[in-house]
N, C-alpha and C. Protein backbone atom coordinates (compact mmCIF):
# COMPACT_ATOMS: atom_id res chain seq x y z
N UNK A 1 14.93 30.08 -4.49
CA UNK A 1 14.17 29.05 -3.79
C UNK A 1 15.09 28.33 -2.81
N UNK A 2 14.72 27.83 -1.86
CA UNK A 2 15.39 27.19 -0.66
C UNK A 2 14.42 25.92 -0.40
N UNK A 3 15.13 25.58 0.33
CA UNK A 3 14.52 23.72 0.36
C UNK A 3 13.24 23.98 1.52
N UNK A 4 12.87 25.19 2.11
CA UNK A 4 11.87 25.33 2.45
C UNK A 4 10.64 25.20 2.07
N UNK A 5 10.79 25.72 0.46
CA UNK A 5 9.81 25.90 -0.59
C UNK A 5 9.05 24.00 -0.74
N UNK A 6 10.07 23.43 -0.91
CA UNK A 6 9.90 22.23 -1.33
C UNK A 6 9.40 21.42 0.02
N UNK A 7 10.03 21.26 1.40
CA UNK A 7 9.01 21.32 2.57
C UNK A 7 7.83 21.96 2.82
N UNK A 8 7.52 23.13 2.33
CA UNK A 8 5.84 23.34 2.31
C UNK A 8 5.09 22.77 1.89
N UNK A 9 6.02 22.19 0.27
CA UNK A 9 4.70 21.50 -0.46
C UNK A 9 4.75 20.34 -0.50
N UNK A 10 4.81 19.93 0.62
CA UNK A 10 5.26 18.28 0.70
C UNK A 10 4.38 17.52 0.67
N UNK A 11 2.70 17.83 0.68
CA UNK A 11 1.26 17.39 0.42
C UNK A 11 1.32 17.45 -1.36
N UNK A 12 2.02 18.01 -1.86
CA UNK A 12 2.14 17.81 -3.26
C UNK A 12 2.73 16.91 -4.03
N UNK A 13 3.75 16.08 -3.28
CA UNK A 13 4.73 14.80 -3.69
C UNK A 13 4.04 13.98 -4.08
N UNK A 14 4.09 13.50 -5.73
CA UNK A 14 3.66 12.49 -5.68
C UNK A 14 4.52 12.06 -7.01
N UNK A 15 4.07 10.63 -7.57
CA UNK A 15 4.64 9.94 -8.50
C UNK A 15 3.82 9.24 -9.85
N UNK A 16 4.46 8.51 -10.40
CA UNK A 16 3.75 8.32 -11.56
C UNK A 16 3.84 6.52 -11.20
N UNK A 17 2.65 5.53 -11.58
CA UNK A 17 3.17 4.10 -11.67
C UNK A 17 4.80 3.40 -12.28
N UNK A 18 5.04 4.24 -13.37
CA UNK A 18 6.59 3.53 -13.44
C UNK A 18 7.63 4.26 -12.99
N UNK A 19 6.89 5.81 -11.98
CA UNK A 19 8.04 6.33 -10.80
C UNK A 19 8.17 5.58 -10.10
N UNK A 20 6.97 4.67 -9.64
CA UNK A 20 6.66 3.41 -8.30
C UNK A 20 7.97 2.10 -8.06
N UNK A 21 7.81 1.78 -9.58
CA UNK A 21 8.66 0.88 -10.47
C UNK A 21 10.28 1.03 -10.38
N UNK A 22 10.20 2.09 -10.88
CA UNK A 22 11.48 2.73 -10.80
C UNK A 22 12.22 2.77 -9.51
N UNK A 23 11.38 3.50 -8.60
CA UNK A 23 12.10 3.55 -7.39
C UNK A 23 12.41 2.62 -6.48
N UNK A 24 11.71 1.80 -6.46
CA UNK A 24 11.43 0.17 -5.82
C UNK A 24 12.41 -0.50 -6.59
N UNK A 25 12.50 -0.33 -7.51
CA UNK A 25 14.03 -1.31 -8.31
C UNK A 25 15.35 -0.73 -7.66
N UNK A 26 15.42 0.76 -8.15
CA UNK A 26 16.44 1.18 -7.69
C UNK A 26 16.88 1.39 -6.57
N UNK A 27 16.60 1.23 -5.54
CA UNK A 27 16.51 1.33 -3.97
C UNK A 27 16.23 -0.11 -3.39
N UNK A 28 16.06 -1.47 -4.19
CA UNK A 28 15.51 -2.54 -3.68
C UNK A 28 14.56 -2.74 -2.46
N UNK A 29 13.85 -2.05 -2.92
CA UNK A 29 12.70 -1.96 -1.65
C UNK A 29 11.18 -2.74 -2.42
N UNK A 30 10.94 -3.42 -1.67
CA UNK A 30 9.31 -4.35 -2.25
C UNK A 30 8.13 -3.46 -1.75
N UNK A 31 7.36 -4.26 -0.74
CA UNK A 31 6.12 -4.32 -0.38
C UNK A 31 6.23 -2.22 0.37
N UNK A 32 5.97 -1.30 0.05
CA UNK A 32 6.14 -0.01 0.52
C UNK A 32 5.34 1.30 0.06
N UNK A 33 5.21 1.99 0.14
CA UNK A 33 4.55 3.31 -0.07
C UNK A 33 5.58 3.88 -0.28
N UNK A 34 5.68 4.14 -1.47
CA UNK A 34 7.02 4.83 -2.30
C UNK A 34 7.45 6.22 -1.94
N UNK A 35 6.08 7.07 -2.31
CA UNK A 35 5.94 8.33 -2.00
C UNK A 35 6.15 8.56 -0.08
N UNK A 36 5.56 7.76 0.74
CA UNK A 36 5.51 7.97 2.31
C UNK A 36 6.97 7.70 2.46
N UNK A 37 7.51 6.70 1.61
CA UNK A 37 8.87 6.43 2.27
C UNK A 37 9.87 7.98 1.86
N UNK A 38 9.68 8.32 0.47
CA UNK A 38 10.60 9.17 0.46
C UNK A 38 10.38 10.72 0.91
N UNK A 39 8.93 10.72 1.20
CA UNK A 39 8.38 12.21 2.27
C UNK A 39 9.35 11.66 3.54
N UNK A 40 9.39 10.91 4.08
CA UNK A 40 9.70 10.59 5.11
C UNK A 40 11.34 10.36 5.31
N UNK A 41 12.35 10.54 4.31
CA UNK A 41 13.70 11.15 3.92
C UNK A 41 14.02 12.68 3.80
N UNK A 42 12.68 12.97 2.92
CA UNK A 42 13.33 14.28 3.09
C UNK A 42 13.04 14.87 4.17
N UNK A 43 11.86 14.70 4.78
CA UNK A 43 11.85 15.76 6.26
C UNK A 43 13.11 15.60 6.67
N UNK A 44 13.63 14.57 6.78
CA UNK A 44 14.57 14.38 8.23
C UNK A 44 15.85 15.91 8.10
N UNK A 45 15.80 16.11 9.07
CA UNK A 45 16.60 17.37 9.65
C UNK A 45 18.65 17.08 8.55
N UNK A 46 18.79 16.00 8.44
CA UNK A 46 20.17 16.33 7.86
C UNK A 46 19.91 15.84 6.60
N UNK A 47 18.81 15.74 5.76
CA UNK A 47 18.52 15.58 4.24
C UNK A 47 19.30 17.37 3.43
N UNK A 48 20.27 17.00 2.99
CA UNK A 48 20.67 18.04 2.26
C UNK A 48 19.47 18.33 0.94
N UNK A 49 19.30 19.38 0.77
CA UNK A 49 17.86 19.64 -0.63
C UNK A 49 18.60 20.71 -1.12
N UNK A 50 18.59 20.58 -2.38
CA UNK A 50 19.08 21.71 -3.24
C UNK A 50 18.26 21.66 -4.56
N UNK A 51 18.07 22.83 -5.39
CA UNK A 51 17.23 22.91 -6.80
C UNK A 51 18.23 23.16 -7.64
N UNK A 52 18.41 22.41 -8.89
CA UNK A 52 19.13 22.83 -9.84
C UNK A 52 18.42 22.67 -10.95
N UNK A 53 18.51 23.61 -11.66
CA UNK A 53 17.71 23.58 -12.88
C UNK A 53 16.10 23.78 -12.53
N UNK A 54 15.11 22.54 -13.45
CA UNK A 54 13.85 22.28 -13.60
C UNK A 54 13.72 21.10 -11.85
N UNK A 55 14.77 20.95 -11.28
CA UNK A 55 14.53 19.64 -10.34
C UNK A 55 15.18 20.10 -9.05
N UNK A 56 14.18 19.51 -8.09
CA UNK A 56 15.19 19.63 -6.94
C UNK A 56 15.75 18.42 -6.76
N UNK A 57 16.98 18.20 -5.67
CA UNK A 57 17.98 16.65 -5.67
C UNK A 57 17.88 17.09 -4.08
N UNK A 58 17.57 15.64 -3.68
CA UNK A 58 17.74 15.08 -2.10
C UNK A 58 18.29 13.89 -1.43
N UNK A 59 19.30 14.84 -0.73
CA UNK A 59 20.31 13.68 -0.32
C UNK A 59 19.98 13.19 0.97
N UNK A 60 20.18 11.78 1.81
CA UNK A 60 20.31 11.16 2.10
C UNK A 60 20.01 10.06 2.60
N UNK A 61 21.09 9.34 3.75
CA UNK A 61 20.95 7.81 3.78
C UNK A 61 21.44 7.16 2.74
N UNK A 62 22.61 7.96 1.78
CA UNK A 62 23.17 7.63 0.75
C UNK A 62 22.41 7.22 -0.33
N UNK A 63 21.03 8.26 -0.40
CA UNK A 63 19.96 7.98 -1.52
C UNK A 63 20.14 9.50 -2.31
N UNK A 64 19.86 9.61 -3.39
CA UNK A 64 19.38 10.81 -4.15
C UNK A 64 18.05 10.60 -4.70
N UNK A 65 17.45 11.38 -4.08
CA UNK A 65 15.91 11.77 -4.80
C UNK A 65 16.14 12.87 -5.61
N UNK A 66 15.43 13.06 -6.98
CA UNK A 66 15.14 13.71 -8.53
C UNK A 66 13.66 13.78 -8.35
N UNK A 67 13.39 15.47 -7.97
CA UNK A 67 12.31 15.54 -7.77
C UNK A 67 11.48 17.12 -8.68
N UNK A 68 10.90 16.89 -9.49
CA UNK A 68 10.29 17.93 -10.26
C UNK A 68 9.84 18.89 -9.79
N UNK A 69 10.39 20.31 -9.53
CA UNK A 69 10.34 21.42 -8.86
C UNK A 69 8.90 22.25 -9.11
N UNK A 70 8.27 21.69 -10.77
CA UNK A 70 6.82 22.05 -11.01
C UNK A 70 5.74 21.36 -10.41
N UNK A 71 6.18 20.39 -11.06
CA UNK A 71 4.44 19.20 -10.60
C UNK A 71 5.17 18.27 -9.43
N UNK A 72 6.54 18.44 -8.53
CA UNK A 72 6.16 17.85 -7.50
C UNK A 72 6.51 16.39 -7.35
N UNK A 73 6.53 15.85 -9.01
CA UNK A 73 6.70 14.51 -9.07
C UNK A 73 7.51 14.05 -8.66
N UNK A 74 7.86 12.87 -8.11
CA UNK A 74 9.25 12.28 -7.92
C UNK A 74 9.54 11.13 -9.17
N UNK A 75 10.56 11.85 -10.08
CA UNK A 75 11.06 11.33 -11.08
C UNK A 75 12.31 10.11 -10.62
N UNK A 76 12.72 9.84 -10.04
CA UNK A 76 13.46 9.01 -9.27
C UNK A 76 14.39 8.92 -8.02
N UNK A 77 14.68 7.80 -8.09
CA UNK A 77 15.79 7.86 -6.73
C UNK A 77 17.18 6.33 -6.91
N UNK A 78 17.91 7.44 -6.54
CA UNK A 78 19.53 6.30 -6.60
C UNK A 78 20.11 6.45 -5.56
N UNK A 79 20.98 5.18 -5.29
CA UNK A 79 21.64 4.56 -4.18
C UNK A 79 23.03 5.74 -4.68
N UNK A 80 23.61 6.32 -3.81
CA UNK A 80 24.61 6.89 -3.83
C UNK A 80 25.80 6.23 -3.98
């Protein structure tokens, strides 16, 4: 798999309410669209994407997104 795979299905990203939680804490971000903000990281052209394991990991802007390679979910995100 290549980070292409995971750009196709980018209509599939989504999260859970205490993914919402989660990510908004960890990223200190308030009032936002959790999911639009972090579709809108990984497109960008120098987001490194790699799959390891059950997850893919997406780097940047000195963020890591943990993103579930099955259902798509975004299980979290940390400040690098």
């Amino acid at each position: 798999m290549n980070k292409n795979d995971l750009i196709c299905n980018l209509n599939k990203i989504q999260t859970t309410d205490m993914g919402v939680d989660r990510i908004k804490r960890n990223l200190r971000l308030s009032n936002i669209d959790v999911v639009e903000f972090c579709k809108s990281k990984i497109t960008k052209e120098n987001c490194y994407i790699y799959k390891q394991g059950k997850n893919w990991y997406c780097e940047i802007d000195g963020i890591k997104f943990t993103i579930n390679s099955f259902s798509y979910t975004i299980i979290t995100a940390h400040l690098l």
